[in-house]
PDB file of N, CA and C in Angstrom:
ATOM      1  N   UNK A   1     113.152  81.273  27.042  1.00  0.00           N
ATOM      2  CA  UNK A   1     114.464  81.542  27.575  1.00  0.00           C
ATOM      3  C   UNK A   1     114.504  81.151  29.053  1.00  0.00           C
ATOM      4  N   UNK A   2     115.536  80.502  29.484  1.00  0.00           N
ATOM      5  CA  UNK A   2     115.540  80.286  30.867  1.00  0.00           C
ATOM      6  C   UNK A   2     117.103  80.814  31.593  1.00  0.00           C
ATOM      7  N   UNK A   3     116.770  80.530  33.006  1.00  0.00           N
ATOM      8  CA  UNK A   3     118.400  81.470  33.649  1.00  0.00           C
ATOM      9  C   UNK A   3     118.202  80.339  34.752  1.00  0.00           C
ATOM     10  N   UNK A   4     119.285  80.026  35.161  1.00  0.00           N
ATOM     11  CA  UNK A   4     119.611  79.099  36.144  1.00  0.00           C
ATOM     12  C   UNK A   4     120.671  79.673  36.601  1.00  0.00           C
ATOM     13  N   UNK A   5     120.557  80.173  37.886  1.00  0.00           N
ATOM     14  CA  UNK A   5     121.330  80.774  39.299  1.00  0.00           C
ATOM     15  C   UNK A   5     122.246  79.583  39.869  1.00  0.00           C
ATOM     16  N   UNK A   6     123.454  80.003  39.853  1.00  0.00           N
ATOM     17  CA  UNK A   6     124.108  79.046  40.878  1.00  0.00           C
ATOM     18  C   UNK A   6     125.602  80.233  41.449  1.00  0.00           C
ATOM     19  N   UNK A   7     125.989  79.881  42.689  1.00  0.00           N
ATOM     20  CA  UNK A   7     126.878  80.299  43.251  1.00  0.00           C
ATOM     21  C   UNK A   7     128.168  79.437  43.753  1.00  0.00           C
ATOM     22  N   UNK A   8     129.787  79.800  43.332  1.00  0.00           N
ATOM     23  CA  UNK A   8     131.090  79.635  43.454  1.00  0.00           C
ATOM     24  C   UNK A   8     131.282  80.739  43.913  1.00  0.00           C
ATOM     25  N   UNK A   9     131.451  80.454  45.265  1.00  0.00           N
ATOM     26  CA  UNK A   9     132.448  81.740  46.350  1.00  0.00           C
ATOM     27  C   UNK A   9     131.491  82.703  46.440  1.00  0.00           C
ATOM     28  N   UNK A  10     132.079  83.834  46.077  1.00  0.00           N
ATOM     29  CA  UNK A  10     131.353  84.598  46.480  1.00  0.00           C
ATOM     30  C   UNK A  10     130.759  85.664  44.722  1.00  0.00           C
ATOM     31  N   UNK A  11     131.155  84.413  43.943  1.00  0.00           N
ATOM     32  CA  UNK A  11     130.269  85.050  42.450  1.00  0.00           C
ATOM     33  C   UNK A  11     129.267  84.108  42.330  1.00  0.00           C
ATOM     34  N   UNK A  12     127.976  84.976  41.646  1.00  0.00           N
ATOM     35  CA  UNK A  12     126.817  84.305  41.160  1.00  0.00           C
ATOM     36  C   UNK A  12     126.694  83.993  39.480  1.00  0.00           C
ATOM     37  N   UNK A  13     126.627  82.915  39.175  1.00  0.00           N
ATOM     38  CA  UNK A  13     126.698  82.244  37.793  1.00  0.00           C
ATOM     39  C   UNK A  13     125.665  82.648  37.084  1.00  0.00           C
ATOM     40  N   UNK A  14     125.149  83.420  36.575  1.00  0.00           N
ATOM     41  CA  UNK A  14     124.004  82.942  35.211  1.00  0.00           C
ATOM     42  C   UNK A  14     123.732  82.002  34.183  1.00  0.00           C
ATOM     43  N   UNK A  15     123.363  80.828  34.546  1.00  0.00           N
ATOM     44  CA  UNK A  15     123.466  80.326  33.378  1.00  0.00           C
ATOM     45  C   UNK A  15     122.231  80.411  31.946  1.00  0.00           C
ATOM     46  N   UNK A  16     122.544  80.874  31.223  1.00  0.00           N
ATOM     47  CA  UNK A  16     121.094  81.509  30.113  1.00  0.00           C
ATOM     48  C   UNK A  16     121.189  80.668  29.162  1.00  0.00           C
ATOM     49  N   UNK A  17     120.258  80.350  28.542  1.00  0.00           N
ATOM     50  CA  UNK A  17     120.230  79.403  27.656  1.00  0.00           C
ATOM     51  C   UNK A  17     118.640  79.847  26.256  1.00  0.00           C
ATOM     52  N   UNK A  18     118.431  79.651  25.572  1.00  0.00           N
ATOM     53  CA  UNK A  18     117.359  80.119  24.845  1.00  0.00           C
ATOM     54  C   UNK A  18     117.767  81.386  23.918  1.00  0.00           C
ATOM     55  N   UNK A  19     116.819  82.121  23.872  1.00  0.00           N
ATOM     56  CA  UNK A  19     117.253  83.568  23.099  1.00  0.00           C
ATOM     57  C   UNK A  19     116.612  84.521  23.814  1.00  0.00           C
ATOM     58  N   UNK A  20     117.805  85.575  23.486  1.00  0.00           N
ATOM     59  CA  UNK A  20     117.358  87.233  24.161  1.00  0.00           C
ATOM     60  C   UNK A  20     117.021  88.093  22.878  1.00  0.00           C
ATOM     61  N   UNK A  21     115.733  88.115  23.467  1.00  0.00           N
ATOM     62  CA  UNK A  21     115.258  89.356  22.431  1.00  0.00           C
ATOM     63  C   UNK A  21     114.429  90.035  22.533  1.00  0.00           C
ATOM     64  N   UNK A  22     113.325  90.714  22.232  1.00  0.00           N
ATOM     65  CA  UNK A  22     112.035  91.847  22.585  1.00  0.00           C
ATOM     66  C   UNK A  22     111.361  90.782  23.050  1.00  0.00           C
ATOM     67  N   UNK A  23     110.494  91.218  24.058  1.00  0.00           N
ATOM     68  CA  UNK A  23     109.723  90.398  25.235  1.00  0.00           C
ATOM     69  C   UNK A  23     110.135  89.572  26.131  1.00  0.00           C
ATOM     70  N   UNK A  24     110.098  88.304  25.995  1.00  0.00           N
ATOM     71  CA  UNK A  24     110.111  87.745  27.365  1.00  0.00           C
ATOM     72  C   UNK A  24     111.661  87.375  27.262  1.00  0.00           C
ATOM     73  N   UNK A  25     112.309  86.893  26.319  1.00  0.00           N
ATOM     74  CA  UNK A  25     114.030  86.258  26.753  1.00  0.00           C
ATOM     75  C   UNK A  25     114.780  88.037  27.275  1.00  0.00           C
ATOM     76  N   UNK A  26     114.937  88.891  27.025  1.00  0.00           N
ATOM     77  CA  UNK A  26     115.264  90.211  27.329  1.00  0.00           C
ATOM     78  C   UNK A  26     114.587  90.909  29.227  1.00  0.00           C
ATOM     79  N   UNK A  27     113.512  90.287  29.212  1.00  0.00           N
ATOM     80  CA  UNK A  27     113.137  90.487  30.724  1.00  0.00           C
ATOM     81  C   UNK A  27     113.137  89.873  31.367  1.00  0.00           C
ATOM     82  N   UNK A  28     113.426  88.545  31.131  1.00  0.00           N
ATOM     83  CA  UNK A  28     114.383  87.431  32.231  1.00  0.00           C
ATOM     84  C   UNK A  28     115.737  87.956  32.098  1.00  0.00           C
ATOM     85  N   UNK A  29     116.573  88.854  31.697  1.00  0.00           N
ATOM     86  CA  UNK A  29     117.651  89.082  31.943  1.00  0.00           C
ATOM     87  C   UNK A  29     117.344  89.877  32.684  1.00  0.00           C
ATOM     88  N   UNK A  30     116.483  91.056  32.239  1.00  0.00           N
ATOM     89  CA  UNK A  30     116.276  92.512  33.004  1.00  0.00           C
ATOM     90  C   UNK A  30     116.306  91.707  34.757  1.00  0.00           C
ATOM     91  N   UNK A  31     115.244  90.970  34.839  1.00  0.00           N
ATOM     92  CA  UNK A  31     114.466  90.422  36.284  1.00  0.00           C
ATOM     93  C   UNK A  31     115.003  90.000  37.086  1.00  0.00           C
ATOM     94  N   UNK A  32     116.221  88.871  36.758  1.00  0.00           N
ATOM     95  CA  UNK A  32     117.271  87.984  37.241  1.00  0.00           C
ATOM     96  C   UNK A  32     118.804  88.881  37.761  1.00  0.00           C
ATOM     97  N   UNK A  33     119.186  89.838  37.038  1.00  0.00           N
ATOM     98  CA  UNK A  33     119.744  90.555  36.939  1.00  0.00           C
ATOM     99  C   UNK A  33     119.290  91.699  38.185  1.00  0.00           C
ATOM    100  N   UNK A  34     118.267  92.492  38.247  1.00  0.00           N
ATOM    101  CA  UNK A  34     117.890  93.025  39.315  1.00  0.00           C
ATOM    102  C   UNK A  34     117.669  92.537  40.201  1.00  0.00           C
ATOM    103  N   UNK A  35     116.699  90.911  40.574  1.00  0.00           N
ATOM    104  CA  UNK A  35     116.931  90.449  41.390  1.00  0.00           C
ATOM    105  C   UNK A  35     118.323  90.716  42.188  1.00  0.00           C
ATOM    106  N   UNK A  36     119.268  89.651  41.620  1.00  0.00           N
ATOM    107  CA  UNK A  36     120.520  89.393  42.062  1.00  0.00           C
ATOM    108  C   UNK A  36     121.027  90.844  42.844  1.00  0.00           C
ATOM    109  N   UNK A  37     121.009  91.687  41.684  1.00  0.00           N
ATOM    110  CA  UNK A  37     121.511  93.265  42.419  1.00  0.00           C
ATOM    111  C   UNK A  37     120.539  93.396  44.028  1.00  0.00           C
ATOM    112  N   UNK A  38     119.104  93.197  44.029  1.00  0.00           N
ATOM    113  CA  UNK A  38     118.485  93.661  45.247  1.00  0.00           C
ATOM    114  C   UNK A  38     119.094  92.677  46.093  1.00  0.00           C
ATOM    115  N   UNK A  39     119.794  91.671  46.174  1.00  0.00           N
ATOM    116  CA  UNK A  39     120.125  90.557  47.285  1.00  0.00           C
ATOM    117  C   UNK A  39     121.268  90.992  47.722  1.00  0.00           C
ATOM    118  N   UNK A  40     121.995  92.252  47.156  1.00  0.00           N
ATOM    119  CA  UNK A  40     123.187  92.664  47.300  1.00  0.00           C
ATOM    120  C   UNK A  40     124.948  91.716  46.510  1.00  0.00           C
ATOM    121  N   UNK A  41     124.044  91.207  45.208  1.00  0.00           N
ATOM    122  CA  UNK A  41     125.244  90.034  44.976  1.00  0.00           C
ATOM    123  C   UNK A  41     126.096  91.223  44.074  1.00  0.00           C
ATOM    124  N   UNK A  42     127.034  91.014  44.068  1.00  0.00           N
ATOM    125  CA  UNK A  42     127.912  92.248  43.327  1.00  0.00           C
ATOM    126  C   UNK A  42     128.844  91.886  42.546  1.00  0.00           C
ATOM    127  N   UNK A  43     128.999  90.392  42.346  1.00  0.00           N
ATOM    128  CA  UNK A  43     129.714  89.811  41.228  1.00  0.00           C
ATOM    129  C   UNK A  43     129.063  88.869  40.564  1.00  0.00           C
ATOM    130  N   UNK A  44     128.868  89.073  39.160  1.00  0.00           N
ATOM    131  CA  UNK A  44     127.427  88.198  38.680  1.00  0.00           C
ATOM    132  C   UNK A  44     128.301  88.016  37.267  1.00  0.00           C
ATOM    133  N   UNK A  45     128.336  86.370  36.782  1.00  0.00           N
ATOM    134  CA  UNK A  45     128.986  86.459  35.512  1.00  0.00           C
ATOM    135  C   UNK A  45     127.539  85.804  34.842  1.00  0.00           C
ATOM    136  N   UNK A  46     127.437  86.426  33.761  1.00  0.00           N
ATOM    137  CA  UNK A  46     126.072  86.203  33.013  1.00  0.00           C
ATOM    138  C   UNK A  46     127.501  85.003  32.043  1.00  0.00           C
ATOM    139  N   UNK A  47     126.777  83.950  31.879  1.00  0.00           N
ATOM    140  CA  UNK A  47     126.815  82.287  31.015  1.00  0.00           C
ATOM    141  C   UNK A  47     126.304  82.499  29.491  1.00  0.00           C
ATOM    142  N   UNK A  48     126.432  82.678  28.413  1.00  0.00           N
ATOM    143  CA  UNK A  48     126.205  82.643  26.718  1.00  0.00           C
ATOM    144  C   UNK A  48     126.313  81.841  26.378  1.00  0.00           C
ATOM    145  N   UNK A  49     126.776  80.167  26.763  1.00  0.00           N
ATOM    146  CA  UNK A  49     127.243  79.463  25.972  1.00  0.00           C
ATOM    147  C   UNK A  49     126.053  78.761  25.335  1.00  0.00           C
ATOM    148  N   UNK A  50     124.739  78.736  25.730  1.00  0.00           N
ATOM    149  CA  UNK A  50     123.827  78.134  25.200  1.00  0.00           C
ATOM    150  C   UNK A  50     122.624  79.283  24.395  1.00  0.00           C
ATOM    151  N   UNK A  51     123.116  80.383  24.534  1.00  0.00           N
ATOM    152  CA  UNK A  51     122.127  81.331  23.896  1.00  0.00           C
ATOM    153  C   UNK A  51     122.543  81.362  22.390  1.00  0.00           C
ATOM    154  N   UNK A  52     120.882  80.974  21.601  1.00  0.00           N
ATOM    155  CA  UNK A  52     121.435  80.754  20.391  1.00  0.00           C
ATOM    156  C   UNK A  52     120.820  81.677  18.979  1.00  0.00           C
ATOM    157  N   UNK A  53     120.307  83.193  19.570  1.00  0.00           N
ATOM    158  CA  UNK A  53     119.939  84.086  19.241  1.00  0.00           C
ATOM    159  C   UNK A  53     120.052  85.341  20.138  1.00  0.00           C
ATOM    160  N   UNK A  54     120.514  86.711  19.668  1.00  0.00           N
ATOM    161  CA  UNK A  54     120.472  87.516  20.632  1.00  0.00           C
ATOM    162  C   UNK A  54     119.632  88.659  19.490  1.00  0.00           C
ATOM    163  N   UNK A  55     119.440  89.904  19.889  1.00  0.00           N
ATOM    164  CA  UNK A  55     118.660  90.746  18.940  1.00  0.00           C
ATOM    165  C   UNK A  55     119.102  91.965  19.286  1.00  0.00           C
ATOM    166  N   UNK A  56     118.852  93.017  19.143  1.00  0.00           N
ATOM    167  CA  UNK A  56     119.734  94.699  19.430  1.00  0.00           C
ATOM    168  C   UNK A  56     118.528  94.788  20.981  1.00  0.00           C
ATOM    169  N   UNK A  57     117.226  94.265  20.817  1.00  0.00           N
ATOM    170  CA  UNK A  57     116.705  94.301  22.277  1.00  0.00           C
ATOM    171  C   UNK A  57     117.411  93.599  23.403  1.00  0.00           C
ATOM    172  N   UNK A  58     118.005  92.386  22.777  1.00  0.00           N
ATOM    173  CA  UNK A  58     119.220  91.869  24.195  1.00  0.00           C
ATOM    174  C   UNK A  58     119.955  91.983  24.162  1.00  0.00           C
ATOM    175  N   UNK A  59     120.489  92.752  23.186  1.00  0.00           N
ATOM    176  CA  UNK A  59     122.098  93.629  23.636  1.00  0.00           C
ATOM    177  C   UNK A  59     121.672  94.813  24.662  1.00  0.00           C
ATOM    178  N   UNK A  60     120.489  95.277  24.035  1.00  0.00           N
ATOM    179  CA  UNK A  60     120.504  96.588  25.287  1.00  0.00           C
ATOM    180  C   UNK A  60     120.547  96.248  26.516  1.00  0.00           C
ATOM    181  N   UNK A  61     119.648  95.233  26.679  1.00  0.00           N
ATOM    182  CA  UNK A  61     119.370  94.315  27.567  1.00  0.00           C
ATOM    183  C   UNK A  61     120.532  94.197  28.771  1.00  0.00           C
ATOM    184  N   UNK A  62     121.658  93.386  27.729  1.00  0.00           N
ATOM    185  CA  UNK A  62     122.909  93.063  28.520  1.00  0.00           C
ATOM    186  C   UNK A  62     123.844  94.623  29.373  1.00  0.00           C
ATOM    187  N   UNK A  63     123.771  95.480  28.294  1.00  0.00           N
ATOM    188  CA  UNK A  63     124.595  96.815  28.472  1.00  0.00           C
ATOM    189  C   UNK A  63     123.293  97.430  29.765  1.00  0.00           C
ATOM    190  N   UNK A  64     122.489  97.361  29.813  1.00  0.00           N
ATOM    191  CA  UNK A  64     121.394  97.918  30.769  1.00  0.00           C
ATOM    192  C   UNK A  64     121.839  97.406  32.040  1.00  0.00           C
ATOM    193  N   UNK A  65     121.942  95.574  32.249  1.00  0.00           N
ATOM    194  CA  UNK A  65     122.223  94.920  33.356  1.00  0.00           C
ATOM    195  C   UNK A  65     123.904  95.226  33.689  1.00  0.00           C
ATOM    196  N   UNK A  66     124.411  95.386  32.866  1.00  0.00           N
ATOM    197  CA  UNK A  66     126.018  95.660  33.076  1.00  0.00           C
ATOM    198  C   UNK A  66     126.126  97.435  33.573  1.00  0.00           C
ATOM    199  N   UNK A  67     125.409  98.088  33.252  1.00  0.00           N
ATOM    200  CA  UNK A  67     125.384  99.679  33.946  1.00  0.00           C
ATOM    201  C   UNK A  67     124.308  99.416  35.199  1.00  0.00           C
ATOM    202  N   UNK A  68     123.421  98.446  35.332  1.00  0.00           N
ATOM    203  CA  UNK A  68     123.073  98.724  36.571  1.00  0.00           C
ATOM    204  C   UNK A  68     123.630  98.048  37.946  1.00  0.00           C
ATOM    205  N   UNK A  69     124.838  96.953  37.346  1.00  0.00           N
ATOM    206  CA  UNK A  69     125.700  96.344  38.448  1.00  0.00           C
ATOM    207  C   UNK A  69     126.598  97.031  38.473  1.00  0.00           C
ATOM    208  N   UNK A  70     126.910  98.035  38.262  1.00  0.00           N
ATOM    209  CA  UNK A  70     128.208  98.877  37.764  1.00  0.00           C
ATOM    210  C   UNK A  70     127.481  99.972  38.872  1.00  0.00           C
ATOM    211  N   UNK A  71     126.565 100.592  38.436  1.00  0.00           N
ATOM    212  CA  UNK A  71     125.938 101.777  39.244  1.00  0.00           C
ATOM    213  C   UNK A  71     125.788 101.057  41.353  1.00  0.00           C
ATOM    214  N   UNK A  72     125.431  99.858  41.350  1.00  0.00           N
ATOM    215  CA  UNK A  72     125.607  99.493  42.750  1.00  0.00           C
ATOM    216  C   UNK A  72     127.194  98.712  43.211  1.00  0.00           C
ATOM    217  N   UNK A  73     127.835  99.134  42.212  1.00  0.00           N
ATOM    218  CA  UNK A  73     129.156  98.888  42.857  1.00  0.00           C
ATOM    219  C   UNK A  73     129.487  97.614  42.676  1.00  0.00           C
ATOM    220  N   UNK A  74     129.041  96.852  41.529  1.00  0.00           N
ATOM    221  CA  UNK A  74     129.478  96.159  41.320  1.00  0.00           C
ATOM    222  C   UNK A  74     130.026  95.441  40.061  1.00  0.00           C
ATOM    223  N   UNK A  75     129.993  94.261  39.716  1.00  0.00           N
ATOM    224  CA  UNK A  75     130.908  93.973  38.259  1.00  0.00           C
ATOM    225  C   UNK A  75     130.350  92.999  37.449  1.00  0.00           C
ATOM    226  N   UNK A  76     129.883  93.201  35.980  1.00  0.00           N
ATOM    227  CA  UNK A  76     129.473  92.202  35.694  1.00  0.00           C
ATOM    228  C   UNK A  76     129.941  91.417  34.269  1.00  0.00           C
ATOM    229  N   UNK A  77     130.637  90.539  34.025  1.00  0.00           N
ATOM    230  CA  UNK A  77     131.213  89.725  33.240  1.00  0.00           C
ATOM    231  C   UNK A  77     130.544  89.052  32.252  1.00  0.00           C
ATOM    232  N   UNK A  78     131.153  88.390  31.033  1.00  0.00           N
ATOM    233  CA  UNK A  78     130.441  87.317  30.012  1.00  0.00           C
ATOM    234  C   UNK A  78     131.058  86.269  29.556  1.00  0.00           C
ATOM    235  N   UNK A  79     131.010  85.456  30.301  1.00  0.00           N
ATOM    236  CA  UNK A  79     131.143  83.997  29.518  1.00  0.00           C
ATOM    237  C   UNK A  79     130.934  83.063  28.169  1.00  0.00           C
ATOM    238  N   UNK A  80     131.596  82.001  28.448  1.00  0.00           N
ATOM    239  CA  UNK A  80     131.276  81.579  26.979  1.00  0.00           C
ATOM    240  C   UNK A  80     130.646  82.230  25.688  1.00  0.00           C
ATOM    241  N   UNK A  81     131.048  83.500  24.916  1.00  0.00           N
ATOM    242  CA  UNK A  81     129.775  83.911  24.123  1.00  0.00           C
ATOM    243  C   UNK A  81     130.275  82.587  23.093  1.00  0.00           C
ATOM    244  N   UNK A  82     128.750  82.538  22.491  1.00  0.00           N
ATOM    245  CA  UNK A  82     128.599  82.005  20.852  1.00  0.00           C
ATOM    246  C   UNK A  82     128.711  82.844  19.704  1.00  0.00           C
ATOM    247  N   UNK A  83     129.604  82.003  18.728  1.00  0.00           N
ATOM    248  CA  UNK A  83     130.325  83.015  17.498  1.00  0.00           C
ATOM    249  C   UNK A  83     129.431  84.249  17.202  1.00  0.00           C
ATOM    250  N   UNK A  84     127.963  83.914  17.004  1.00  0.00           N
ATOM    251  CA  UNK A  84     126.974  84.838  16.549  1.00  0.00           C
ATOM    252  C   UNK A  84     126.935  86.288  17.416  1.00  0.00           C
ATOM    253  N   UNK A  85     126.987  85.977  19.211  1.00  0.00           N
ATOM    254  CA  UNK A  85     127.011  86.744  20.115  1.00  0.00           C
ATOM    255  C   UNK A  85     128.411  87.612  19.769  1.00  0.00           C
ATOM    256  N   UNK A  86     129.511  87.059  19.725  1.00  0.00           N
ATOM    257  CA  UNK A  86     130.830  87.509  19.826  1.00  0.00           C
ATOM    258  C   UNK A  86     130.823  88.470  18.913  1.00  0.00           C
ATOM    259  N   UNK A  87     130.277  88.066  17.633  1.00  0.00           N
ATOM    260  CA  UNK A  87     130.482  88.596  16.191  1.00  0.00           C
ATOM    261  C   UNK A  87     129.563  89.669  16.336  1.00  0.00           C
ATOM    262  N   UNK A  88     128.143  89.824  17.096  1.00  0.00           N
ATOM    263  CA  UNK A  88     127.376  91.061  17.552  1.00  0.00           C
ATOM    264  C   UNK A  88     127.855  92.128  18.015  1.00  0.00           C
ATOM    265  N   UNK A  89     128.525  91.801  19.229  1.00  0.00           N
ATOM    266  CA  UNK A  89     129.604  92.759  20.219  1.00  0.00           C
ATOM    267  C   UNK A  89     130.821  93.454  19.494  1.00  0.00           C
ATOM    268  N   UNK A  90     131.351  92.348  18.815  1.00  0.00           N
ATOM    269  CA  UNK A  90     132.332  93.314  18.226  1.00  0.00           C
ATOM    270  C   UNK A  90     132.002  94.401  16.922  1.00  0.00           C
ATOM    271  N   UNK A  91     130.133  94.022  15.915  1.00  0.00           N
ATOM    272  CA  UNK A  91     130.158  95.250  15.496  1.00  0.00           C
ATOM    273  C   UNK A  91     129.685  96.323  15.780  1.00  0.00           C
ATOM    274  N   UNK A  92     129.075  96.183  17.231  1.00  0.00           N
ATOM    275  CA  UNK A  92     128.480  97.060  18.114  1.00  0.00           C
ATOM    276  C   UNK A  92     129.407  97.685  18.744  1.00  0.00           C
ATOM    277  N   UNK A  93     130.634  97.206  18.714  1.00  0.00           N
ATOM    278  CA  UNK A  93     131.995  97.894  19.593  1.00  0.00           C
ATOM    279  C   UNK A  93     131.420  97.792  20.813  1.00  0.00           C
ATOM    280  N   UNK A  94     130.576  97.416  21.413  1.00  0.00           N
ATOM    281  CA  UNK A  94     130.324  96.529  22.902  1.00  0.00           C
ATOM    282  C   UNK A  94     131.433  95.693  23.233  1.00  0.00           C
ATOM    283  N   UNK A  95     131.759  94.659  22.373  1.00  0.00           N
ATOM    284  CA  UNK A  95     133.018  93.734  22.944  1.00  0.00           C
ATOM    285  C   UNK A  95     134.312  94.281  24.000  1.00  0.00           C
ATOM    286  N   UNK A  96     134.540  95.746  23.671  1.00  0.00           N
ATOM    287  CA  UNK A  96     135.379  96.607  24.678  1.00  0.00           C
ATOM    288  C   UNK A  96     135.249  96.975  25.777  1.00  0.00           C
ATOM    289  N   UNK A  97     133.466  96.951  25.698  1.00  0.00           N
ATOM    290  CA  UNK A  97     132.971  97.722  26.954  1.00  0.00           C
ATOM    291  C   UNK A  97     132.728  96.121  28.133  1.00  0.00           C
ATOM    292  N   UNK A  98     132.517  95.233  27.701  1.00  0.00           N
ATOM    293  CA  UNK A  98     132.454  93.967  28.430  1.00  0.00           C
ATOM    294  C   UNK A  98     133.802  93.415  29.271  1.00  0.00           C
ATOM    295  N   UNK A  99     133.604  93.159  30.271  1.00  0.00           N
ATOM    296  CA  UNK A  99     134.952  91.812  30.127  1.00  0.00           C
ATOM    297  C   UNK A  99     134.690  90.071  29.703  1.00  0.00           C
ATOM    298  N   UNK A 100     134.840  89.710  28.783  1.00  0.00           N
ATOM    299  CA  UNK A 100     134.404  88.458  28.227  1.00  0.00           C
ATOM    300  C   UNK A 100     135.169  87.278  28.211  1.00  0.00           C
ATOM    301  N   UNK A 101     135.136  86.466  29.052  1.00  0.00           N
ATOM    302  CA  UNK A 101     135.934  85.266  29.242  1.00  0.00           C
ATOM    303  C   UNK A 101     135.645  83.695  28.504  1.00  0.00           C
ATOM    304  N   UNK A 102     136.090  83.139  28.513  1.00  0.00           N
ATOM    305  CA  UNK A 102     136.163  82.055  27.775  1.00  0.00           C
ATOM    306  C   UNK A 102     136.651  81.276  28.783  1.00  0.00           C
ATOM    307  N   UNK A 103     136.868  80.965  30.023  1.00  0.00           N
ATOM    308  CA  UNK A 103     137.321  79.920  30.933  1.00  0.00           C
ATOM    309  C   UNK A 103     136.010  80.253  32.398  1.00  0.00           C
ATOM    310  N   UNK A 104     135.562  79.788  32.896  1.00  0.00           N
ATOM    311  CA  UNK A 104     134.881  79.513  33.959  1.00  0.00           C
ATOM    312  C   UNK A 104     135.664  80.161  35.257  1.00  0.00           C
ATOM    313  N   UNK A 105     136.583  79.479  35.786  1.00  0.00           N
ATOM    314  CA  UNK A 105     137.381  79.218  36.948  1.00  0.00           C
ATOM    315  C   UNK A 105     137.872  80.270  36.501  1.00  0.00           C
ATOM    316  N   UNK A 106     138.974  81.030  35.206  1.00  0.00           N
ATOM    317  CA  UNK A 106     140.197  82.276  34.868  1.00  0.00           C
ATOM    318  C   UNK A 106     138.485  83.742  35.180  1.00  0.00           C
ATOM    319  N   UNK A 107     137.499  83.398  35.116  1.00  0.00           N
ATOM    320  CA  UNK A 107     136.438  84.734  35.080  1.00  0.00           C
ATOM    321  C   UNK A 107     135.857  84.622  36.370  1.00  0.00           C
ATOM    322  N   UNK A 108     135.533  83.546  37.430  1.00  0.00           N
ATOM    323  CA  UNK A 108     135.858  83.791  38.751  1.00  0.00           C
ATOM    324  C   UNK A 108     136.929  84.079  39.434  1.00  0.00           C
ATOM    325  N   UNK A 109     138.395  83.855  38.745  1.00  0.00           N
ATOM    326  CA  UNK A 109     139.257  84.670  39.583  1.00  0.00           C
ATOM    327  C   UNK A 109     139.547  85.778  39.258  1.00  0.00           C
ATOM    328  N   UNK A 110     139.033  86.733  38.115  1.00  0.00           N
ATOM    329  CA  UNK A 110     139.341  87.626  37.009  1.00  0.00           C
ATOM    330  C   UNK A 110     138.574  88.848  38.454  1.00  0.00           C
ATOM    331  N   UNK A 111     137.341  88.105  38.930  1.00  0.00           N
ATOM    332  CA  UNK A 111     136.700  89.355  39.584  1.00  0.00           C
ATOM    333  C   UNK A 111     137.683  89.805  41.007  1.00  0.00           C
ATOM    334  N   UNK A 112     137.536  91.154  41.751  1.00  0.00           N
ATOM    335  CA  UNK A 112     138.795  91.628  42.679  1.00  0.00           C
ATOM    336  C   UNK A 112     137.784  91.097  43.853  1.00  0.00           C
ATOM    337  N   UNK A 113     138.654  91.053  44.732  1.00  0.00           N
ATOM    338  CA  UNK A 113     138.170  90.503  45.987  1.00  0.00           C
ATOM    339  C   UNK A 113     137.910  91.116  46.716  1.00  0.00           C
TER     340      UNK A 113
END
């Protein structure tokens, strides 16, 4: 699993690609994710469009990193999911608790300033 960091304004991109699941794709989210929080970044949209497995370990995963940008005051979003991801969330009833975008540019302006 890999994560590629990039920054527009003042949000930080995730881009993830591979699969999240028990061991290592699930603690590159955990890692990247805390990182980002210790640098003080407070708008972080985690990228799905290339993740092509997720597992109930990287859902926790995601809901873990989304309560711990939430707990430092900040916000964290989901992009592009893939049908498989989408179709996860919504029978987890997670899909409510997310904000999940489908446009790039409409989920950087989605965050408050």
């Amino acid at each position: 699993m890999k994560a590629v960091t990039r920054q527009v304004n003042d949000v930080t991109i995730v881009d993830l690609s591979g699969q999240i699941k028990l061991g290592e794709g699930s603690s590159v989210v955990r890692d990247t994710v805390k990182d980002l929080v210790g640098k003080g970044r407070k708008k972080i949209l985690l990228n799905l469009g290339n993740i092509n497995y997720i597992d109930s370990s990287g859902i926790g995963e995601l809901v873990s990193a989304f309560t711990s940008v939430r707990n430092q005051g900040g916000e964290l979003k989901l992009l592009h999911l893939t049908k498989k991801v989408h179709d996860l969330l919504q029978i987890t009833k997670l899909y409510t608790v997310f904000d999940v975008r489908d446009d790039e540019a409409g989920a950087i302006a989605a965050f408050s300033s």
